[in-house]
Protein backbone atom coordinates (compact mmCIF):
# COMPACT_ATOMS: atom_id res chain seq x y z
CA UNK A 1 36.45 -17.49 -7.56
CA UNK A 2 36.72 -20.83 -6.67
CA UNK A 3 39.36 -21.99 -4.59
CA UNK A 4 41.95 -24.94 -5.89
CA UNK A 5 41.05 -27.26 -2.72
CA UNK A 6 37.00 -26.58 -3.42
CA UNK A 7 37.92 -27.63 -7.19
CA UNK A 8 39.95 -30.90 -5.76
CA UNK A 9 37.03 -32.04 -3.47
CA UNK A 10 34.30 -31.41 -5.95
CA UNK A 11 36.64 -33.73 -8.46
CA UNK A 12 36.27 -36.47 -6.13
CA UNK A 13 32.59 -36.44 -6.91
CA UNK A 14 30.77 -37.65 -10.35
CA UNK A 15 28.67 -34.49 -10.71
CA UNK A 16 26.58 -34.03 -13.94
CA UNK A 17 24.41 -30.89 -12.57
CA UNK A 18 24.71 -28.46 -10.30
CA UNK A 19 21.14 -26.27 -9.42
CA UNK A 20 21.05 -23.28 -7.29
CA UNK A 21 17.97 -23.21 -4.84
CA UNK A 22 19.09 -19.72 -3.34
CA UNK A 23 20.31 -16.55 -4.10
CA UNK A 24 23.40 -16.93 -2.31
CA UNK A 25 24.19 -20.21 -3.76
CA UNK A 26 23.27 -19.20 -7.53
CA UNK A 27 26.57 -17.53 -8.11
CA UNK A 28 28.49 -20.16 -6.29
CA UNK A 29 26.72 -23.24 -8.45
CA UNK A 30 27.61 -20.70 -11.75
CA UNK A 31 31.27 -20.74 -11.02
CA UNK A 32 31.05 -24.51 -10.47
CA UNK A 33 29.57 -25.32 -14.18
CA UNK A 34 32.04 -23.28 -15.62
CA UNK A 35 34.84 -24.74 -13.94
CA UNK A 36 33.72 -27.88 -14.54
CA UNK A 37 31.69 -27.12 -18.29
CA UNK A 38 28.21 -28.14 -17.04
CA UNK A 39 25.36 -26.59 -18.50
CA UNK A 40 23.18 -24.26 -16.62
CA UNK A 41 22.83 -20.76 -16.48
CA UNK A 42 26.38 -19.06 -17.15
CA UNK A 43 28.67 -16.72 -14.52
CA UNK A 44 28.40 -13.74 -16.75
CA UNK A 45 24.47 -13.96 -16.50
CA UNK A 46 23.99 -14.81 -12.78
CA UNK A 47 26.63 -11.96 -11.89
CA UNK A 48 24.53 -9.49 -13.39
CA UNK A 49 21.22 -10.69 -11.96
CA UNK A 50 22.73 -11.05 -8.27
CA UNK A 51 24.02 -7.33 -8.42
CA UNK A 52 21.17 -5.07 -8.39
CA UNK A 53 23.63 -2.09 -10.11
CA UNK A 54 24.38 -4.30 -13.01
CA UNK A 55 21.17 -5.04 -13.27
CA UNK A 56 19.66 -2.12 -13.61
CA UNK A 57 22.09 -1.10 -16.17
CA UNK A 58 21.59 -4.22 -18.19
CA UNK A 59 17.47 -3.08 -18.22
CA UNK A 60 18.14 -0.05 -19.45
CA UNK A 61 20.04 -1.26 -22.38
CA UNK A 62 17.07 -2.79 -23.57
CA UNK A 63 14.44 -0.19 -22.69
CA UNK A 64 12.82 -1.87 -19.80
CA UNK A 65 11.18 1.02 -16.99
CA UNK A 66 12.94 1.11 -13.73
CA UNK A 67 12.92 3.42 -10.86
CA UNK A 68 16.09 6.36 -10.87
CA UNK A 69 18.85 5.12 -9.02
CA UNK A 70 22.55 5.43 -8.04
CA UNK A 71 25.62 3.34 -7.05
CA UNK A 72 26.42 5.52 -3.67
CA UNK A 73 30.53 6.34 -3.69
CA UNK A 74 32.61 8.28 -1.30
CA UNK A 75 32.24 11.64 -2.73
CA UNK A 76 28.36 11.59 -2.39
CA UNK A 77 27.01 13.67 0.09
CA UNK A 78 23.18 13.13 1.59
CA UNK A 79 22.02 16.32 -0.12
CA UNK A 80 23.11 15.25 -3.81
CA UNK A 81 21.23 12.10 -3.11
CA UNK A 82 18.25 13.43 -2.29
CA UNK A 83 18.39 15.36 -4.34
CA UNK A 84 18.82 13.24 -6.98
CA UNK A 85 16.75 10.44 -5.89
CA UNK A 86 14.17 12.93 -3.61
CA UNK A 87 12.46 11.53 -0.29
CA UNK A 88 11.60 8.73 0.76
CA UNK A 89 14.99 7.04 -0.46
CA UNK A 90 15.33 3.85 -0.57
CA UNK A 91 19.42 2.26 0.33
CA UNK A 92 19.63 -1.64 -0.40
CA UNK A 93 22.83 -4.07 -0.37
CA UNK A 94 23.75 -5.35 -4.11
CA UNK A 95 23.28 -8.79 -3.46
CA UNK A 96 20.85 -9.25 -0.69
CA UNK A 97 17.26 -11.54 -1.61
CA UNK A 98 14.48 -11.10 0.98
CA UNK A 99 14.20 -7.67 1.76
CA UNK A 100 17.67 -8.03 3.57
CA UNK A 101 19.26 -4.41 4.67
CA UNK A 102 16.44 -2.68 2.64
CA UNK A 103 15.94 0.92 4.25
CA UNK A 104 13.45 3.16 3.49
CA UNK A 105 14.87 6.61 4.72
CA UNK A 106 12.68 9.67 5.35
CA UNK A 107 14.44 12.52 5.54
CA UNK A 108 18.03 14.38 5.04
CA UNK A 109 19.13 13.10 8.73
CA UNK A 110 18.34 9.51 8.12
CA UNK A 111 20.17 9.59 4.65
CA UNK A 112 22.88 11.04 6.01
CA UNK A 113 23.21 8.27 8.58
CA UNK A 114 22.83 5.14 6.86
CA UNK A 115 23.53 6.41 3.16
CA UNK A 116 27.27 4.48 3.30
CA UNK A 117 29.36 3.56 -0.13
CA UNK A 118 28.65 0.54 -1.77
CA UNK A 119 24.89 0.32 -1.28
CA UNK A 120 22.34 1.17 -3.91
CA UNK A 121 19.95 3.98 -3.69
CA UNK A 122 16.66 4.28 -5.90
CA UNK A 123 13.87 6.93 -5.90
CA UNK A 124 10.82 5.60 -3.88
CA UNK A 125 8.09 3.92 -5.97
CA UNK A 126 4.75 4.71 -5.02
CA UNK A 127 2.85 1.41 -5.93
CA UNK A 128 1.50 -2.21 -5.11
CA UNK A 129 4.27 -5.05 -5.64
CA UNK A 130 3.55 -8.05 -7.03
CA UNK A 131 6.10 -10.99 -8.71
CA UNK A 132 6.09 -13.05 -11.76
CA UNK A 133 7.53 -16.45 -10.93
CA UNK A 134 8.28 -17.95 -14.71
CA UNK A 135 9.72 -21.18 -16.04
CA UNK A 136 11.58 -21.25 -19.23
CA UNK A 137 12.61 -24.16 -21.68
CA UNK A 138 15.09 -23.10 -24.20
CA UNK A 139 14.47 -19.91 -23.90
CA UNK A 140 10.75 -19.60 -24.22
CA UNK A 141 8.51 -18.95 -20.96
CA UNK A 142 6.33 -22.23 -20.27
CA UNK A 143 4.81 -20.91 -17.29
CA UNK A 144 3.82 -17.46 -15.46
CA UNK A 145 2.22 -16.49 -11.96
CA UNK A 146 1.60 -13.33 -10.75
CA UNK A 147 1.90 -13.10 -7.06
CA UNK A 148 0.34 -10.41 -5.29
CA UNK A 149 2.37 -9.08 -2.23
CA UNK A 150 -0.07 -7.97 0.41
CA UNK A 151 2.54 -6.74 2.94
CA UNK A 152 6.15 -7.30 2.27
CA UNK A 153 7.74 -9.44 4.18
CA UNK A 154 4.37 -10.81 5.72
CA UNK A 155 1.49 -12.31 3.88
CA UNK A 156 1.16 -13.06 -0.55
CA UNK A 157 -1.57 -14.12 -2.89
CA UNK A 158 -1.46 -16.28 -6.19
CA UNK A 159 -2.33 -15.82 -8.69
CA UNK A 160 -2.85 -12.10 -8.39
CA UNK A 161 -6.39 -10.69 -9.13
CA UNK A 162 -5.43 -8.31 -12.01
CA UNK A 163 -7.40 -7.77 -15.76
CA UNK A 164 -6.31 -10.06 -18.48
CA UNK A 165 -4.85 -6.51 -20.25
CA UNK A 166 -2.85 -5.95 -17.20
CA UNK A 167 -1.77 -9.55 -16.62
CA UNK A 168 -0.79 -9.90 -20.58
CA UNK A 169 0.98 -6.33 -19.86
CA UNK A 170 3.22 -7.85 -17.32
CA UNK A 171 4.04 -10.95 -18.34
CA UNK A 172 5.25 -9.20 -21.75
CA UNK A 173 7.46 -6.89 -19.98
CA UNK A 174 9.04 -9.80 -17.51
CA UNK A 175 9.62 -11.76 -20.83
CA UNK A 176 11.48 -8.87 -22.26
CA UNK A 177 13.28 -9.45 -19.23
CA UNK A 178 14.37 -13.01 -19.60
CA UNK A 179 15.21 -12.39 -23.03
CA UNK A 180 17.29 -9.10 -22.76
CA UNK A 181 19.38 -10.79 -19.89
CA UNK A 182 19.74 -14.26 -22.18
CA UNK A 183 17.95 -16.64 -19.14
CA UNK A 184 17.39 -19.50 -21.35
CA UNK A 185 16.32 -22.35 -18.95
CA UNK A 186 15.18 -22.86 -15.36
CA UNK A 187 13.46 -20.21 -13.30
CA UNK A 188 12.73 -16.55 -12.82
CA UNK A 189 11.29 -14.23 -10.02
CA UNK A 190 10.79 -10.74 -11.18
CA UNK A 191 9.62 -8.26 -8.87
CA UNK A 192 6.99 -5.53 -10.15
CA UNK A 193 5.45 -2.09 -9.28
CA UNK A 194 1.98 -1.05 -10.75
CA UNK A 195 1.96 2.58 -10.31
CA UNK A 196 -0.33 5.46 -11.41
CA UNK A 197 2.13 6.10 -14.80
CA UNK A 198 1.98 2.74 -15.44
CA UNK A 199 4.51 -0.65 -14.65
CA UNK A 200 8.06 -0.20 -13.10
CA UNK A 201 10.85 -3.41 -13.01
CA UNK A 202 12.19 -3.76 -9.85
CA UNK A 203 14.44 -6.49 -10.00
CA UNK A 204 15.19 -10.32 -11.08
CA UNK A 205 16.51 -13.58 -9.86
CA UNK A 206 17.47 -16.59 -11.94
CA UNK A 207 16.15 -19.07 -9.43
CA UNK A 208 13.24 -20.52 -7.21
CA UNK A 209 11.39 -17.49 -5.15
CA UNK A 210 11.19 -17.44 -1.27
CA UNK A 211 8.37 -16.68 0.93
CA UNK A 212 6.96 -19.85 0.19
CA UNK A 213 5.43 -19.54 -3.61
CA UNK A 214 6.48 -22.45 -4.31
CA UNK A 215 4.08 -24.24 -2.43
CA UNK A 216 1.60 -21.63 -3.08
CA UNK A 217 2.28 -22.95 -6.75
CA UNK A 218 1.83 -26.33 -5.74
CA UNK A 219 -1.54 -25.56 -3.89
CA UNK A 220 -2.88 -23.36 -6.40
CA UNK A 221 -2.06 -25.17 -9.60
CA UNK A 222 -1.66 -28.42 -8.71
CA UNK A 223 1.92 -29.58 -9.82
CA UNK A 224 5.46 -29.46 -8.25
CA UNK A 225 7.13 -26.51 -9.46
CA UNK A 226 10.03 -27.65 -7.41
CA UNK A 227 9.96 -31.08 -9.70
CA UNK A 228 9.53 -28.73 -12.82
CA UNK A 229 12.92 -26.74 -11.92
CA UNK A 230 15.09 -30.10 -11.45
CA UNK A 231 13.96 -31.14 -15.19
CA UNK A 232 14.77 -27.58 -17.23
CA UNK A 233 18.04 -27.23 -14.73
CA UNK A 234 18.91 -30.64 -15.95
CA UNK A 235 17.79 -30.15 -19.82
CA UNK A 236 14.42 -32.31 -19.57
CA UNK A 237 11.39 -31.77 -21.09
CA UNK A 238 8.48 -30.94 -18.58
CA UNK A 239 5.27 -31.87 -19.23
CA UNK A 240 2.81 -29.19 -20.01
CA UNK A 241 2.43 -27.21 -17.48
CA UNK A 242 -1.22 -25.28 -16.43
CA UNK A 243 -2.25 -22.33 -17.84
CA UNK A 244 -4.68 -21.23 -15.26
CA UNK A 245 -4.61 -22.52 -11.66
CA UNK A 246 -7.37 -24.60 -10.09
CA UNK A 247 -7.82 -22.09 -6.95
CA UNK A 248 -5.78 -19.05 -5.00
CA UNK A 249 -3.50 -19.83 -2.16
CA UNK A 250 -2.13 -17.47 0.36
CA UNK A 251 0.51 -17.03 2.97
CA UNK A 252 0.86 -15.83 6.39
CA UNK A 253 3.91 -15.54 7.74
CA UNK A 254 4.20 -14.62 11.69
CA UNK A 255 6.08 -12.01 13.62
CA UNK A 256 4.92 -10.11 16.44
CA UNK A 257 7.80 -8.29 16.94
CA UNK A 258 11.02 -8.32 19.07
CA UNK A 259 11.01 -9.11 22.72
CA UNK A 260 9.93 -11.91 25.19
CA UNK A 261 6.69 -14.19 24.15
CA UNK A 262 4.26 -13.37 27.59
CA UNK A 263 1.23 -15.12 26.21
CA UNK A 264 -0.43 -16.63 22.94
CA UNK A 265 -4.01 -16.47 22.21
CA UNK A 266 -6.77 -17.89 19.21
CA UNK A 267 -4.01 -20.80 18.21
CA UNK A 268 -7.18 -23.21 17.98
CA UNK A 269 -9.88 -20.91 16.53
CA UNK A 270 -7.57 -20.24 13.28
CA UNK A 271 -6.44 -23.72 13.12
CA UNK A 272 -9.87 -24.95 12.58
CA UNK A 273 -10.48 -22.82 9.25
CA UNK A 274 -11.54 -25.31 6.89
CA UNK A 275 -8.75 -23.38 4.00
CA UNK A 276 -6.15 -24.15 6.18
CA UNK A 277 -3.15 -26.19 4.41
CA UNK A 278 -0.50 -25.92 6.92
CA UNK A 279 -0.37 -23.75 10.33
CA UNK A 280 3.13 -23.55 11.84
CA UNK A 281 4.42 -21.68 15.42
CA UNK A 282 7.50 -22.26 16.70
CA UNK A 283 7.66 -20.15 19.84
CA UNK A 284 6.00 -20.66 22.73
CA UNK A 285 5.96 -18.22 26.13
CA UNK A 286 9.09 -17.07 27.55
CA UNK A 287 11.01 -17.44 24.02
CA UNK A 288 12.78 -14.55 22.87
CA UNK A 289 11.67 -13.11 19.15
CA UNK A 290 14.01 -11.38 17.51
CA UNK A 291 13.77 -8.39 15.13
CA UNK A 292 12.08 -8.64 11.54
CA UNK A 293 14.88 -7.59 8.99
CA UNK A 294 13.99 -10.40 6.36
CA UNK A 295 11.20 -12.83 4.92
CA UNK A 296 13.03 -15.58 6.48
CA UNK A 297 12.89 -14.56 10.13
CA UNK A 298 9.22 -15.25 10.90
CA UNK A 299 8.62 -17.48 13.49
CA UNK A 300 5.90 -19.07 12.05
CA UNK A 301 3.55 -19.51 9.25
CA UNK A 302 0.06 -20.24 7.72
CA UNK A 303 -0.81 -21.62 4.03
CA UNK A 304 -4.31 -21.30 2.78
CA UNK A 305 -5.93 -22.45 -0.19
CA UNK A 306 -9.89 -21.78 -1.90
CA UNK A 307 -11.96 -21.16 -4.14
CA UNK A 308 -11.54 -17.21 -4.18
CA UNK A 309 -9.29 -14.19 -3.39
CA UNK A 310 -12.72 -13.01 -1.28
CA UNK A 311 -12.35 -16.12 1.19
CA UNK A 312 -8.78 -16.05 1.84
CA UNK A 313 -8.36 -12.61 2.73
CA UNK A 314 -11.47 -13.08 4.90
CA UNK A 315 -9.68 -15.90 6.56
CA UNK A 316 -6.37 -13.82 6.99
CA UNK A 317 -7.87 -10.97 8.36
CA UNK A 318 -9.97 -13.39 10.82
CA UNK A 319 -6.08 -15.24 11.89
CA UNK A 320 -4.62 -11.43 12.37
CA UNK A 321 -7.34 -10.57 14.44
CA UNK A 322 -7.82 -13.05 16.51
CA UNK A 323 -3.95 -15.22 16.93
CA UNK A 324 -2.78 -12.85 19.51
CA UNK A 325 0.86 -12.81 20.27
CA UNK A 326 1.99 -10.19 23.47
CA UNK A 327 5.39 -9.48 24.11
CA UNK A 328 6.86 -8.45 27.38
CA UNK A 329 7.29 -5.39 28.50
């Protein structure tokens, strides 16, 4: 809820749109346009997509295949949940984006220690992860990309290299998505599983994604997809947008785990890769790293672009081999 003062300061400001560019913010910028009767995505939407129980409730209403889960409460004790949910269980925060607090828990003794009330647990999915990023214009889906998550948290692919049945599989079951939960303009990142029985929803946000797709977009299809959200958040009319991209781009992003930087090695060699679009390090020797627990705490990162899936993930592996990061002991 807003507060009264937050209402009186935004009053002394002519705003005609407010756009969320983060999941903490989209909530925030919802409660703004209704206070103020702005269009834009409405509170009752954005609360359901920015709490993962909700959510999943909301896609089983309208017959979309998730993963079992459960709302952990007080009374639940690590055996019911596992056996309920089996092993590996996964324990998330409602609200979190980026892989934030997500524990994947092993066995009875790790359930029972970080299994708390008030986080969500779901059966493990057994599966590679990829994301539909989608634009929509009064309701209908303009634009879709498949993103192909090599390693969470660490390197992507667009678009993904799937069959056209599998592709025209997805993209009909995010769609189902943005209509069952009434997203009729801006942006979407759903998040996918292709397992062995077939697709499984994960979850979806009603704004821009993270780990850098956007300028993957940009790179592989040759607009600005941040340009495109602006215009259907405001009510404009884009103009048509690709149906194919031009080439695949990738992303690195660095972490070589916790501790003190010693040395850094290959820095040159990878920057000279002729796919190279950007190459970014920020730490040099003697900074401390500290620990991975999101997408956002890299410390660096590499964008690629070419001609084919082949040559980028030869040019990835060739950076992870040979940009050498050791950490004091």
């Amino acid at each position: 809820m807003l507060l009264k003062a937050e209402i009186a300061a935004i009053c002394e400001f002519n705003i005609e749109y407010v756009i969320a560019a983060t999941e903490s913010s989209v909530d925030i910028a919802a409660m703004v346009r209704q206070e103020f009767k702005l269009t834009g995505t409405p509170l009752n939407i954005t609360r359901i997509l920015h709490n993962k129980n909700e959510m999943k409730h909301k896609a089983l209403e309208h017959n979309i295949p998730i993963t079992k889960f459960h709302l952990i409460n007080d009374k639940d004790t690590p055996q019911e949940l596992v056996d309920k949910l089996g092993l590996p269980l996964v324990v998330k925060p409602l609200a979190e984006s980026g892989a934030r607090g997500v524990m994947v828990l092993q066995s009875l003794a790790e359930v029972a220690l970080h299994s708390k009330p008030g986080l969500l647990a779901e059966a493990f999915v057994e599966g590679s992860e990829i994301s539909v990023e989608t634009f929509i214009h009064n309701g209908v889906p303009i634009f879709h990309n498949i993103t192909d998550y090599l390693h969470r948290w660490k390197k992507s692919i667009l678009p993904a290299n799937l069959t056209l049945a599998l592709q025209e599989k997805i993209i009909a079951i995010n769609d189902q998505v943005i209509k069952g939960f009434g997203v009729k303009n801006g942006m979407t990142h759903a998040e996918f599983y292709l397992t062995k029985t077939g697709l499984v929803f994960g979850e979806m946000a009603v704004r821009p994604p993270g780990g850098y797709y956007m300028e993957l977009i940009q790179y592989a299809y040759g607009f600005n997809p941040w340009k495109t959200y602006v215009e259907l958040e405001t009510g404009a009319t884009p103009t048509p947008l690709p149906v194919k991209a031009n080439k695949f781009a990738c992303v690195l992003m660095i972490h070589p785990g916790p501790g003190t930087i010693d040395e850094i090695f290959g820095i040159e060699q990878c920057k000279a890769l002729k796919e190279i679009d950007q190459f970014k390090l920020n730490i040099a020797a003697g900074d401390e790293v500290y620990p991975h627990d999101s997408t956002s705490s890299e410390v660096g990162h590499v964008f690629m672009s070419g001609d084919s899936q082949e040559i980028l993930l030869e040019q990835l592996k060739f950076i992870e081999d040979n940009l050498i990061i050791k950490i004091k002991k």
